[in-house]
PDB file of N, CA and C in Angstrom:
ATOM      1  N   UNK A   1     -40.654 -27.617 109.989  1.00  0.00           N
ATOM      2  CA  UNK A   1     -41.709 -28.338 109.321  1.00  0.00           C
ATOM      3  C   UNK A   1     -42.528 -27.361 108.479  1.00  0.00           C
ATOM      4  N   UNK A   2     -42.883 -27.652 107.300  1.00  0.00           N
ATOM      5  CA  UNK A   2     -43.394 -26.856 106.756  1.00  0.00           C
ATOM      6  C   UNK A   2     -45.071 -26.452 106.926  1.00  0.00           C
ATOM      7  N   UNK A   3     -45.816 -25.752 106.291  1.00  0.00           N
ATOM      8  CA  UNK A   3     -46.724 -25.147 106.734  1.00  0.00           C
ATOM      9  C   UNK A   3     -48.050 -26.121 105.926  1.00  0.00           C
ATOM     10  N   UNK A   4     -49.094 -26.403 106.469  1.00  0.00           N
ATOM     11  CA  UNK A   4     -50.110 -27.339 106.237  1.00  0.00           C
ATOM     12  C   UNK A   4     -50.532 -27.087 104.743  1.00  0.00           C
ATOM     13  N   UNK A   5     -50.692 -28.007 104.193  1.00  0.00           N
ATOM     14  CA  UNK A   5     -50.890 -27.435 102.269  1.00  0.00           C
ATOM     15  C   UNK A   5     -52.408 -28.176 101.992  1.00  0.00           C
ATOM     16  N   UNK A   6     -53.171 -28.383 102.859  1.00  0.00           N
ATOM     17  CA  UNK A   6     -54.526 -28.420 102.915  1.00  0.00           C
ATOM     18  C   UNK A   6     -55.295 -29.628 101.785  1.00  0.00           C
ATOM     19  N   UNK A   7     -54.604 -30.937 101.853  1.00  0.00           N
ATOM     20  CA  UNK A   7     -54.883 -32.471 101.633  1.00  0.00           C
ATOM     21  C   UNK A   7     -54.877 -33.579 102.667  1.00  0.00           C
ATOM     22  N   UNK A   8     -54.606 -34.281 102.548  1.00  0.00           N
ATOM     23  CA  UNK A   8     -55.062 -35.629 103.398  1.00  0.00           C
ATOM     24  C   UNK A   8     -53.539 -36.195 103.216  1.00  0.00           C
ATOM     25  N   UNK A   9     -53.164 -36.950 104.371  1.00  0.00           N
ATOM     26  CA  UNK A   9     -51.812 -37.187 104.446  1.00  0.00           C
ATOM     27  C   UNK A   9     -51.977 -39.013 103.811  1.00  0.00           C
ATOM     28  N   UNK A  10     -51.004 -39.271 102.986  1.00  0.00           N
ATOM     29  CA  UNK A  10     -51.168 -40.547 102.002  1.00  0.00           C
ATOM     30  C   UNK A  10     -51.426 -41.670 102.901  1.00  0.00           C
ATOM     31  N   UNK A  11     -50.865 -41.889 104.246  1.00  0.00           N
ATOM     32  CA  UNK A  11     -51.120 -43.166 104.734  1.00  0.00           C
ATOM     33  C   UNK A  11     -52.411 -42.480 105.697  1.00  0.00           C
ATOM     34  N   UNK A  12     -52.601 -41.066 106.348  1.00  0.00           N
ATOM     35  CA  UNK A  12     -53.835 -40.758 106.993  1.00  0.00           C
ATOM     36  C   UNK A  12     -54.792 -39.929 106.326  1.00  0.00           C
ATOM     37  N   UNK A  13     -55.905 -40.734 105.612  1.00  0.00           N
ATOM     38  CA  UNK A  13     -56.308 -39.430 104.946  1.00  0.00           C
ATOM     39  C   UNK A  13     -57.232 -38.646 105.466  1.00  0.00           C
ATOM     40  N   UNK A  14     -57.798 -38.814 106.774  1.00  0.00           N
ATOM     41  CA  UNK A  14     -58.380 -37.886 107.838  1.00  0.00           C
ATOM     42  C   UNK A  14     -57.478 -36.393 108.028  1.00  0.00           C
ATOM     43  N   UNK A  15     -56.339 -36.855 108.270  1.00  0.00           N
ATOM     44  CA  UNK A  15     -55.021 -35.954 109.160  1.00  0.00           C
ATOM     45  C   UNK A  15     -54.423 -34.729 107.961  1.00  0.00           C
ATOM     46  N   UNK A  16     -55.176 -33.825 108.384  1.00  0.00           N
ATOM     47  CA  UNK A  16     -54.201 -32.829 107.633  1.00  0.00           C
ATOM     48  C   UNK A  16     -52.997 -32.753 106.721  1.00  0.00           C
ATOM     49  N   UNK A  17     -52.276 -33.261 105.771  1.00  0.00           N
ATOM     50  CA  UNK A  17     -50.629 -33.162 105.377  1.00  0.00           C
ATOM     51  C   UNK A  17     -50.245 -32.045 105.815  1.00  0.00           C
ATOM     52  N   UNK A  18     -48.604 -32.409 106.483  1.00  0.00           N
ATOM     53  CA  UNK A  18     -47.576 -30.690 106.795  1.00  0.00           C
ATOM     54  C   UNK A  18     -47.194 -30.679 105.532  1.00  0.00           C
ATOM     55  N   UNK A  19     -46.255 -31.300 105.057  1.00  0.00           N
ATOM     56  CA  UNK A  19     -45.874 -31.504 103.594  1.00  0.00           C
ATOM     57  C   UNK A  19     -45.405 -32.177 102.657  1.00  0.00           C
ATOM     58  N   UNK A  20     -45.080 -32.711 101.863  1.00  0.00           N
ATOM     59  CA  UNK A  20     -44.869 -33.102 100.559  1.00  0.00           C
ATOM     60  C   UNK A  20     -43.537 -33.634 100.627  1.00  0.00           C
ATOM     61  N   UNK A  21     -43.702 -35.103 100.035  1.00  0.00           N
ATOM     62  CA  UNK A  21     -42.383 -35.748 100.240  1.00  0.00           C
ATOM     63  C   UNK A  21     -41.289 -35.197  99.184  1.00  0.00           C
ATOM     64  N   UNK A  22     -40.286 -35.030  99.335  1.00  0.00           N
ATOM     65  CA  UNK A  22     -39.274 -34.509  98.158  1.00  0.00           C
ATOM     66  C   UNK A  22     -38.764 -35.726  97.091  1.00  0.00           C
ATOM     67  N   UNK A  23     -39.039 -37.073  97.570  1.00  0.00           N
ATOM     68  CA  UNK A  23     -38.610 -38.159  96.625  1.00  0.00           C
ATOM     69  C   UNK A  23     -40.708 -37.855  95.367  1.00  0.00           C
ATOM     70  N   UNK A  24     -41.491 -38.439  96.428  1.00  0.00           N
ATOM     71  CA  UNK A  24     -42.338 -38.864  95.345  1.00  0.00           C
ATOM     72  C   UNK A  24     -43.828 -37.760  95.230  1.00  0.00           C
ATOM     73  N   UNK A  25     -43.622 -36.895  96.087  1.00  0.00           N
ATOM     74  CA  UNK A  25     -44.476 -35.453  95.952  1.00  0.00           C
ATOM     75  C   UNK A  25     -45.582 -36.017  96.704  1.00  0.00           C
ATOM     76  N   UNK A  26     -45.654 -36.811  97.472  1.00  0.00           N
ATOM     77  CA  UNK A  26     -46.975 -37.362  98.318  1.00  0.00           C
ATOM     78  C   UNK A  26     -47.084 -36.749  99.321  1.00  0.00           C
ATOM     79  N   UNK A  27     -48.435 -36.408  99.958  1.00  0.00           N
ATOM     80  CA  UNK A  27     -48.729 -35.312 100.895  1.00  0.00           C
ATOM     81  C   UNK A  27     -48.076 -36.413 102.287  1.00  0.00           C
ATOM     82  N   UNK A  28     -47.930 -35.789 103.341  1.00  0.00           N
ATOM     83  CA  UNK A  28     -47.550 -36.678 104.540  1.00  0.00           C
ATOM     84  C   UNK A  28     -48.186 -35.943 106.174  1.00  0.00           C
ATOM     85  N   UNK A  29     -48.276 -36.255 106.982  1.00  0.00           N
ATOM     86  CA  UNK A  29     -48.867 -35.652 108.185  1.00  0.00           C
ATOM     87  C   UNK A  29     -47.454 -35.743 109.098  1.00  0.00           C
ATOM     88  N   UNK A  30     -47.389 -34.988 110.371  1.00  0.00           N
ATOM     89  CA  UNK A  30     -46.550 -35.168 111.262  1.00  0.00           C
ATOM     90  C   UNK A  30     -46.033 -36.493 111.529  1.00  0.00           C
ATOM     91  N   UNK A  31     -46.875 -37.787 111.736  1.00  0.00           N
ATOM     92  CA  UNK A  31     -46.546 -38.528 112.442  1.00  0.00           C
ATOM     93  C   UNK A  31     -45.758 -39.455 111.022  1.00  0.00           C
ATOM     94  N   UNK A  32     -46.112 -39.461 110.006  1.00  0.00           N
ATOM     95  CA  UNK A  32     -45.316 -40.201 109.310  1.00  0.00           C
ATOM     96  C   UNK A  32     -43.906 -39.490 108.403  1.00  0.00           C
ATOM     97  N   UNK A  33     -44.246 -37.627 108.970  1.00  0.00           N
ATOM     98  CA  UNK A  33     -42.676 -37.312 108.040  1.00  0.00           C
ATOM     99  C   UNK A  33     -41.700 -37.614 108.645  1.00  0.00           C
ATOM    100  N   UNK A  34     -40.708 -38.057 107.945  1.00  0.00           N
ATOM    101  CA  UNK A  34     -39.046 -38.606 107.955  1.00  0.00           C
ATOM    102  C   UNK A  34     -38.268 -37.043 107.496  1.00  0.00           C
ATOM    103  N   UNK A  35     -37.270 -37.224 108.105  1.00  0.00           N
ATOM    104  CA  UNK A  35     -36.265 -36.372 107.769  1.00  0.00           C
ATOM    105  C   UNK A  35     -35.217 -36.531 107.446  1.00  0.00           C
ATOM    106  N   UNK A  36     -34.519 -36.320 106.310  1.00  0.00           N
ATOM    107  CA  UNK A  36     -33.234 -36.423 106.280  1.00  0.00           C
ATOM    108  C   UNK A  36     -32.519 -35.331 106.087  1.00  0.00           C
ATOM    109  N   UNK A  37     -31.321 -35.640 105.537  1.00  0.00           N
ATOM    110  CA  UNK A  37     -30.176 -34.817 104.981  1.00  0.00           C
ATOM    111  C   UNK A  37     -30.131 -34.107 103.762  1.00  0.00           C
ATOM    112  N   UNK A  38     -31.020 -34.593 103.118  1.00  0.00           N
ATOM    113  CA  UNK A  38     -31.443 -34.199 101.941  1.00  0.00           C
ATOM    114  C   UNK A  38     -32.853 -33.598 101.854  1.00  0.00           C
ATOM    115  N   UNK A  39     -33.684 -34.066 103.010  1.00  0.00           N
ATOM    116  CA  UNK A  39     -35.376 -33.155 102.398  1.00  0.00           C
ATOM    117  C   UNK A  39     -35.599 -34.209 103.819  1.00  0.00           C
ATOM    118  N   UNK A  40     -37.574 -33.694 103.180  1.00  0.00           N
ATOM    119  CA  UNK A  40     -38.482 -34.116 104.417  1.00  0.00           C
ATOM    120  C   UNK A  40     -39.090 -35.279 102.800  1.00  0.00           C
ATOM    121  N   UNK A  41     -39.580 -36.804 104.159  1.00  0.00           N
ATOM    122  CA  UNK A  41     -40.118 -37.650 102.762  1.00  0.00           C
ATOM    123  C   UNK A  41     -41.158 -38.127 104.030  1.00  0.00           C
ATOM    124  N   UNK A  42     -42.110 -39.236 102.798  1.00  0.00           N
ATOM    125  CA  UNK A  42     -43.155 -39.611 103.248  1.00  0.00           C
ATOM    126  C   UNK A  42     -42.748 -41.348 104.004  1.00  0.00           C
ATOM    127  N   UNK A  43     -41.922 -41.757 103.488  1.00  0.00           N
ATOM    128  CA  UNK A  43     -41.512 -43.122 103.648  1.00  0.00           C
ATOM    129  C   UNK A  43     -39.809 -42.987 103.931  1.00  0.00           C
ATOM    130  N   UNK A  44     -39.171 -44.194 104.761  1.00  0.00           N
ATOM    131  CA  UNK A  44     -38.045 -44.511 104.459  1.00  0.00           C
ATOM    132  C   UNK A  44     -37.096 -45.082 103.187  1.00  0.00           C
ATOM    133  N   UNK A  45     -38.440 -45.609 102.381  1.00  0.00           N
ATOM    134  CA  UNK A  45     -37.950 -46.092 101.254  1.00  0.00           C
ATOM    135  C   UNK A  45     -37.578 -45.046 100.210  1.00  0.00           C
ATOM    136  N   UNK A  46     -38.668 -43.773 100.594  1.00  0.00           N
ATOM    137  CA  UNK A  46     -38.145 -42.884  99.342  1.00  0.00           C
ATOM    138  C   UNK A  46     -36.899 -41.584 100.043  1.00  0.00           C
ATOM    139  N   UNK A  47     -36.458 -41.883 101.075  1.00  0.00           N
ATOM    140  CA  UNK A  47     -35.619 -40.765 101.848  1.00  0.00           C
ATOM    141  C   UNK A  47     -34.728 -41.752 100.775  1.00  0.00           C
ATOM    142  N   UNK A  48     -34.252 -43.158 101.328  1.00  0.00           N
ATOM    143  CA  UNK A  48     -33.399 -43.730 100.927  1.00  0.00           C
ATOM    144  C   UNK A  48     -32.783 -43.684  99.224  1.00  0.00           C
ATOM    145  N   UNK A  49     -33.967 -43.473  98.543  1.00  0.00           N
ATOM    146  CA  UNK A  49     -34.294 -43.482  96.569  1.00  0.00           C
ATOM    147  C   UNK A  49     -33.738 -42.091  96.713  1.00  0.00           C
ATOM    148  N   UNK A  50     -33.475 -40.960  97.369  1.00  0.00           N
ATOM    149  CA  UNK A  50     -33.430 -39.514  97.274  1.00  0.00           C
ATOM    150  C   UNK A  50     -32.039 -39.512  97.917  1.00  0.00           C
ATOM    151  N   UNK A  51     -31.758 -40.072  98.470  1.00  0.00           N
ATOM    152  CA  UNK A  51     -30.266 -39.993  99.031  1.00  0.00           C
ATOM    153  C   UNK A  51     -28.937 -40.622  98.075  1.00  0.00           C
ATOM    154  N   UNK A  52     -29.691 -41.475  97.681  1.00  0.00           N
ATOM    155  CA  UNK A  52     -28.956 -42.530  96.455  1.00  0.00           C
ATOM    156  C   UNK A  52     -28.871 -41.727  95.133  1.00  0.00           C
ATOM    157  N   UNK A  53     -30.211 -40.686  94.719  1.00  0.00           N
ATOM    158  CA  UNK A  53     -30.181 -40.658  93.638  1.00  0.00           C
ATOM    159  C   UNK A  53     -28.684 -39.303  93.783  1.00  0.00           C
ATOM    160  N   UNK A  54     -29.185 -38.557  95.060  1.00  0.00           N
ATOM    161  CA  UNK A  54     -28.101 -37.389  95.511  1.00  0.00           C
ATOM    162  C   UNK A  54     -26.878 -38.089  95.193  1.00  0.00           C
ATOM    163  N   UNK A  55     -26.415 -38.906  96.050  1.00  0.00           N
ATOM    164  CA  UNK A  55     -25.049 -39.737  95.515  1.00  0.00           C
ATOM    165  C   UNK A  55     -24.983 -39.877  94.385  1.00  0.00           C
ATOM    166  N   UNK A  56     -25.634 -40.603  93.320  1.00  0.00           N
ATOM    167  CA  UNK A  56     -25.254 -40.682  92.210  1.00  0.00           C
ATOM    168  C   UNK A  56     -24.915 -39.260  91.335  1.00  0.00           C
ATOM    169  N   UNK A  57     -26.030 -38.762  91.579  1.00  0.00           N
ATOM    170  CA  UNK A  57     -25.596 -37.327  90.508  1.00  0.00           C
ATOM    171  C   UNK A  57     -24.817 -36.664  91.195  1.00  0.00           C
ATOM    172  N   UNK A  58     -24.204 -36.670  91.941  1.00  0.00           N
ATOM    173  CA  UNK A  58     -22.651 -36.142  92.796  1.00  0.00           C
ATOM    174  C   UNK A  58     -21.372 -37.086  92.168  1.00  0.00           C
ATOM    175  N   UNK A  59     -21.520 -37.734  91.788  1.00  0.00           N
ATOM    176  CA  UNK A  59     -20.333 -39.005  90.961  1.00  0.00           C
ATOM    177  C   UNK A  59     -20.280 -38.341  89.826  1.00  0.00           C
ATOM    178  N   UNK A  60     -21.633 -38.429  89.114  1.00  0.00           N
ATOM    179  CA  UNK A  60     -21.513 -38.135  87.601  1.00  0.00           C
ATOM    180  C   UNK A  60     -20.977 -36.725  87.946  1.00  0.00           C
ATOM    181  N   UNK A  61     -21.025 -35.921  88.558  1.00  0.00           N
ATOM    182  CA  UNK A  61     -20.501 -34.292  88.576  1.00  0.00           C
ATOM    183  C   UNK A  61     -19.016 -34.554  88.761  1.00  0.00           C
ATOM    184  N   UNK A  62     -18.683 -35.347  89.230  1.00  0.00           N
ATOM    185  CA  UNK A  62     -17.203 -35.123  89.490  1.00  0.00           C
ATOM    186  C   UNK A  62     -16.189 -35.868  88.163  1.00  0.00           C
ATOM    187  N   UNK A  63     -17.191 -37.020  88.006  1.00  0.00           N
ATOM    188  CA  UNK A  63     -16.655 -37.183  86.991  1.00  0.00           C
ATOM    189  C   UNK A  63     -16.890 -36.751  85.506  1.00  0.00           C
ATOM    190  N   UNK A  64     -17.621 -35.775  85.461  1.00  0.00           N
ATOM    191  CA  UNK A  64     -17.201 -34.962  84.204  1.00  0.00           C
ATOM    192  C   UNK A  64     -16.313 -33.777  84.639  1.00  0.00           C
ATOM    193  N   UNK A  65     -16.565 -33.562  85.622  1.00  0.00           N
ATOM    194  CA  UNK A  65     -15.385 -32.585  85.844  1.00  0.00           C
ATOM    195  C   UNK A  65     -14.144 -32.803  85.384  1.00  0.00           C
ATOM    196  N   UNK A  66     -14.109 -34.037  86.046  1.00  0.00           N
ATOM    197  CA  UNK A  66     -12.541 -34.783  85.513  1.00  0.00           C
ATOM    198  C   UNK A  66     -12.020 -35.178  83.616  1.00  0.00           C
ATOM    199  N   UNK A  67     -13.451 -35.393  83.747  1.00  0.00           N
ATOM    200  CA  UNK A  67     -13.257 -35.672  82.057  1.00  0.00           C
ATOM    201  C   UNK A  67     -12.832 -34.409  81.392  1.00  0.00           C
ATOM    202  N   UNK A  68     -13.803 -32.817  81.781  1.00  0.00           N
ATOM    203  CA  UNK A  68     -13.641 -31.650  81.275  1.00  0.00           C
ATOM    204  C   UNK A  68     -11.731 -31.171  81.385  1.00  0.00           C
ATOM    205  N   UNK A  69     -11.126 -31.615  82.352  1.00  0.00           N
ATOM    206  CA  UNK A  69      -9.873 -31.520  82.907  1.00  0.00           C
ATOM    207  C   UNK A  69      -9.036 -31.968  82.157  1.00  0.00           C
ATOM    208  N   UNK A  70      -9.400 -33.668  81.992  1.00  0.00           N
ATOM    209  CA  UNK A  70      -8.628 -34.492  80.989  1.00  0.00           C
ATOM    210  C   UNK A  70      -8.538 -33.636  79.400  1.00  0.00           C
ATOM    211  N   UNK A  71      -9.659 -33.463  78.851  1.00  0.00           N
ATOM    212  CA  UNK A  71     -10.047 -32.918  77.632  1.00  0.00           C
ATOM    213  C   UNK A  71      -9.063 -31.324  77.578  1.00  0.00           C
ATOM    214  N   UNK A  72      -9.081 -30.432  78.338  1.00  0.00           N
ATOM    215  CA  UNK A  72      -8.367 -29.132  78.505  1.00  0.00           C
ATOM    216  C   UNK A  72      -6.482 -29.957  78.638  1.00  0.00           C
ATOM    217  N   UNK A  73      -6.175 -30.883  79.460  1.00  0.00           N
ATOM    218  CA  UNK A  73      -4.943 -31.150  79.075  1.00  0.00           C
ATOM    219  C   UNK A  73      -4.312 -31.736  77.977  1.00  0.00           C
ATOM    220  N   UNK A  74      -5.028 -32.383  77.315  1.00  0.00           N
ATOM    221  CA  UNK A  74      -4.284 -32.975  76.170  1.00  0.00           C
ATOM    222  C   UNK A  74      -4.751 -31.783  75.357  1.00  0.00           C
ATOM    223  N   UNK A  75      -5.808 -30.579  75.307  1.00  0.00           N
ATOM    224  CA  UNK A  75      -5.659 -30.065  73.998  1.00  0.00           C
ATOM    225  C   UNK A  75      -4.069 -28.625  74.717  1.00  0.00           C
ATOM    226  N   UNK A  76      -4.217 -28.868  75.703  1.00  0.00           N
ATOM    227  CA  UNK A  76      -2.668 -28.300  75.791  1.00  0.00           C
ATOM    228  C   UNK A  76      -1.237 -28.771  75.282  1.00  0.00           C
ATOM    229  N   UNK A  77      -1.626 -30.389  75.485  1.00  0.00           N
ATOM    230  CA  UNK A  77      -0.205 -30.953  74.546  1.00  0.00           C
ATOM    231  C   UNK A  77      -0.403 -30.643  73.371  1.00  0.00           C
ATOM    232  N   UNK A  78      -1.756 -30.890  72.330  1.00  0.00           N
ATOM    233  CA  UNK A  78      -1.384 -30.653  71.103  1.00  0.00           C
ATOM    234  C   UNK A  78      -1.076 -29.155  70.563  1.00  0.00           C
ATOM    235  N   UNK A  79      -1.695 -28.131  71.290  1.00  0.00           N
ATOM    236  CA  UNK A  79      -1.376 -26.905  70.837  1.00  0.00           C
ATOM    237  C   UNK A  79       0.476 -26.527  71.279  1.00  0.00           C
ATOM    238  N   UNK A  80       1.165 -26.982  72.358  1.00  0.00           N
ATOM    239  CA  UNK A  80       2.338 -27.267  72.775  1.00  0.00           C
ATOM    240  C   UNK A  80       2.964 -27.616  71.204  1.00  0.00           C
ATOM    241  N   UNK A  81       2.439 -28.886  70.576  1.00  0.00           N
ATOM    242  CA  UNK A  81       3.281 -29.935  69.902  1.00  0.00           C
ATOM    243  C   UNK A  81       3.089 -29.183  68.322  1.00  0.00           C
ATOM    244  N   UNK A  82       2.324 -28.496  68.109  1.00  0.00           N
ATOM    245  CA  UNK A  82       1.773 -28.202  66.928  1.00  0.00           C
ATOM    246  C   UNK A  82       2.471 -26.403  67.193  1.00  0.00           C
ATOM    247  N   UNK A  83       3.047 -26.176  67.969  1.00  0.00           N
ATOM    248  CA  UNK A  83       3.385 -24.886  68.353  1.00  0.00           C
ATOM    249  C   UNK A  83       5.408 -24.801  67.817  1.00  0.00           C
ATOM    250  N   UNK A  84       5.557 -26.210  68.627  1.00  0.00           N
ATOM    251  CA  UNK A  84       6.616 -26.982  68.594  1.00  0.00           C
ATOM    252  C   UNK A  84       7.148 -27.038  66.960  1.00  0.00           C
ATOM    253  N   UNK A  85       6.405 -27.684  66.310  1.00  0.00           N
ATOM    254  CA  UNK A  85       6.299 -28.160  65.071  1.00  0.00           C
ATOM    255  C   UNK A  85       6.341 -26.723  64.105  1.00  0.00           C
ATOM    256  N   UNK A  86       5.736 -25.967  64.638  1.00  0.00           N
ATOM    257  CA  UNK A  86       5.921 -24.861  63.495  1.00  0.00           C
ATOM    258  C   UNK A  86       7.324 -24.000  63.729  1.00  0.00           C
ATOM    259  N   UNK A  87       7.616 -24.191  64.861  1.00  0.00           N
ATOM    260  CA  UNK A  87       8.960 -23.240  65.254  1.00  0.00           C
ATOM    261  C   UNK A  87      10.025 -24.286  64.620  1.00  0.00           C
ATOM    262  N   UNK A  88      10.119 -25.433  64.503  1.00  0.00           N
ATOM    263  CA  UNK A  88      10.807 -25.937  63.578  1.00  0.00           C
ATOM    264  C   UNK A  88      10.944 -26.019  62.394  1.00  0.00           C
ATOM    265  N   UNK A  89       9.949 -26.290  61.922  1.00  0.00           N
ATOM    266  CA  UNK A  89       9.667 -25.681  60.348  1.00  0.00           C
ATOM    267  C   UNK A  89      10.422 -24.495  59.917  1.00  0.00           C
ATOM    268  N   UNK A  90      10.188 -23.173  61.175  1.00  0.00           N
ATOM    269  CA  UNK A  90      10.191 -21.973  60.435  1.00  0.00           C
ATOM    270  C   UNK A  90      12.038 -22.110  60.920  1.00  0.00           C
ATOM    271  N   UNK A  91      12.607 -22.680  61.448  1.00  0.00           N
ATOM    272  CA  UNK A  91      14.240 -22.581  61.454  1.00  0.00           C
ATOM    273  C   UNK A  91      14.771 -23.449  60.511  1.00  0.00           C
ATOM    274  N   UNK A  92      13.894 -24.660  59.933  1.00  0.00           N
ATOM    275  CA  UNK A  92      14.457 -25.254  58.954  1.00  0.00           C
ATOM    276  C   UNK A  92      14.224 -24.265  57.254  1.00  0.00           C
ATOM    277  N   UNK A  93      13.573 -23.571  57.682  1.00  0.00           N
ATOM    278  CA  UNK A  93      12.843 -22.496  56.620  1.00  0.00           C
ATOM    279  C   UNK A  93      13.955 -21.732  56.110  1.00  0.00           C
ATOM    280  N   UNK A  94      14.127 -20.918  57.414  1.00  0.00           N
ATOM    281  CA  UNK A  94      15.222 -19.798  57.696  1.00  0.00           C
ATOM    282  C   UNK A  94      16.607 -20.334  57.167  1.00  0.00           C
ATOM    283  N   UNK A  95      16.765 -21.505  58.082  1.00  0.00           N
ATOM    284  CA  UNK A  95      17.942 -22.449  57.200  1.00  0.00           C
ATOM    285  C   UNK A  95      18.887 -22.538  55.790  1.00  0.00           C
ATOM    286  N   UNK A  96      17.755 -22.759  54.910  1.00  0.00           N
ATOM    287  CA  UNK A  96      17.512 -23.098  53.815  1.00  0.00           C
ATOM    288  C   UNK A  96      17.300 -21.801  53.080  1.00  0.00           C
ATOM    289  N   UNK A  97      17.222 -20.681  53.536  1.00  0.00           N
ATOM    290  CA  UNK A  97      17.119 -19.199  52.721  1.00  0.00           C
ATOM    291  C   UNK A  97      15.217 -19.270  52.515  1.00  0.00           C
ATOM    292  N   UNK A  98      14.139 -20.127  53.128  1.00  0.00           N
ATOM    293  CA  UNK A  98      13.137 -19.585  52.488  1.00  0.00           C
ATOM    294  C   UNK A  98      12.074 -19.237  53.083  1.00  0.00           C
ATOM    295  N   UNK A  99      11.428 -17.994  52.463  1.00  0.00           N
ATOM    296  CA  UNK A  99      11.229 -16.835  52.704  1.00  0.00           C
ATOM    297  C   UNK A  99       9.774 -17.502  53.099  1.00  0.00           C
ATOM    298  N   UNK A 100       9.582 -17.382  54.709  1.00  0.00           N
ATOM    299  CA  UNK A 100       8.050 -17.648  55.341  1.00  0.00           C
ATOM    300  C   UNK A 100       7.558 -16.440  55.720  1.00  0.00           C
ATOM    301  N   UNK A 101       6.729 -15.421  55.549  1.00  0.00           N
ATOM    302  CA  UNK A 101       6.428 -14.363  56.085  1.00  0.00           C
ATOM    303  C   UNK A 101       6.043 -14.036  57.438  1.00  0.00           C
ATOM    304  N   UNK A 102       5.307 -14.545  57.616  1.00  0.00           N
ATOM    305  CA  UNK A 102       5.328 -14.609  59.529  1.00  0.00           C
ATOM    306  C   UNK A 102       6.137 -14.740  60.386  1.00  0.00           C
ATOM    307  N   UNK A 103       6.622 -16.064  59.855  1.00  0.00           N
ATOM    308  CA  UNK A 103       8.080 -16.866  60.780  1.00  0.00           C
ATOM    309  C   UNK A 103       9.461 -16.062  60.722  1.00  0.00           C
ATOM    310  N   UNK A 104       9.454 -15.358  59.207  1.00  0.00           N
ATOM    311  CA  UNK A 104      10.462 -15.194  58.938  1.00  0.00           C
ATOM    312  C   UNK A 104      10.616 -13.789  59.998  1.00  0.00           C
ATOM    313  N   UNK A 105      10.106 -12.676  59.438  1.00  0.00           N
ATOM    314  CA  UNK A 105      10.319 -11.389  60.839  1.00  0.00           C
ATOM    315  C   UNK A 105      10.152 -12.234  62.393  1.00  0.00           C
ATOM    316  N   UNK A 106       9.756 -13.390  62.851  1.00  0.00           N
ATOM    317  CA  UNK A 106       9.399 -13.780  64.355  1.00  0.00           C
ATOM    318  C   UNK A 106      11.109 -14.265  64.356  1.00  0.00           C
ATOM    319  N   UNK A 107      12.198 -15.119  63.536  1.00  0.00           N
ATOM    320  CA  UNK A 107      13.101 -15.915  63.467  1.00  0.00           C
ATOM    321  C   UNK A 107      14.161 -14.398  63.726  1.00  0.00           C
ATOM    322  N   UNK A 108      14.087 -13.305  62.706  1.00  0.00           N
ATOM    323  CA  UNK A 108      15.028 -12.164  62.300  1.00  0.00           C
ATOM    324  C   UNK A 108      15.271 -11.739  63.753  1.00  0.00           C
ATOM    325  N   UNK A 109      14.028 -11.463  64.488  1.00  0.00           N
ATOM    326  CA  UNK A 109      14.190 -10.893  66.278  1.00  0.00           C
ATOM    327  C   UNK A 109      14.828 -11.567  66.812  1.00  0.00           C
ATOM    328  N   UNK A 110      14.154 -12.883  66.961  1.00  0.00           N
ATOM    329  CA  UNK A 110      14.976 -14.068  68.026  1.00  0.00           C
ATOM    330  C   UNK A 110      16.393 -14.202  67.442  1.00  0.00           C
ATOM    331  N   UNK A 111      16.995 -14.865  66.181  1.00  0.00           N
ATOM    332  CA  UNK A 111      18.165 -14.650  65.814  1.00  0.00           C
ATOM    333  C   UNK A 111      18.526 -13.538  66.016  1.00  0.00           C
ATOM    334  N   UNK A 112      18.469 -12.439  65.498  1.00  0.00           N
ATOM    335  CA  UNK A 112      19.533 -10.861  66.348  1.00  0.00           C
ATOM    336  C   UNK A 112      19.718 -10.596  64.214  1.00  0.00           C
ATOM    337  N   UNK A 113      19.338 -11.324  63.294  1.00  0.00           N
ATOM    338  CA  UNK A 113      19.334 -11.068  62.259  1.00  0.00           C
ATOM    339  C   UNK A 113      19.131  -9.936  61.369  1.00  0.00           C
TER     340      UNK A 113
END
């Protein structure tokens, strides 16, 4: 329990507050702090608003994660396909006698040319 922060507890305002709800910052005394899993609160209603909101922004985290995941794999297909695409080019190049400078010394190795 935390250490007395020297206000009046919201439902006692005689009674000292220990401390401060983590949903709505309201001072609280012994007999009315709640505890959860997530913090110390003044009410059940706001443990509950603080547990929910925890859940939610634990969803949205995972699901951008997933999105960030999705986004990194397809730009792997296109760099794949566009990788793809130029190594064809440069053998239809080679093919045909014409002279690509890059492709052409990368084609001369791999062929044995």
């Amino acid at each position: 329990m935390p250490e007395a922060i020297g206000s009046g507890c919201i439902n006692h305002p005689s009674v000292e507050a220990a401390g401060r709800c983590k949903q709505c910052g309201k001072p609280f005394c012994t007999t009315c702090h709640i505890s959860g899993p997530t913090g110390n609160f003044c009410s059940e209603g706001c443990k509950a608003a603080h547990e929910n909101f925890t859940q939610r922004a634990q969803q949205l985290d995972s699901m951008q994660k997933s999105a960030v995941g999705t986004k990194l794999w397809f730009l792997g297909k296109k760099i794949l396909f566009f990788g793809v695409i130029i190594v064809i080019v440069g053998f239809v190049a080679g093919y045909f006698g014409i002279e690509v400078p890059v492709l052409s010394n990368l084609l001369r190795s791999v062929t044995g040319q």
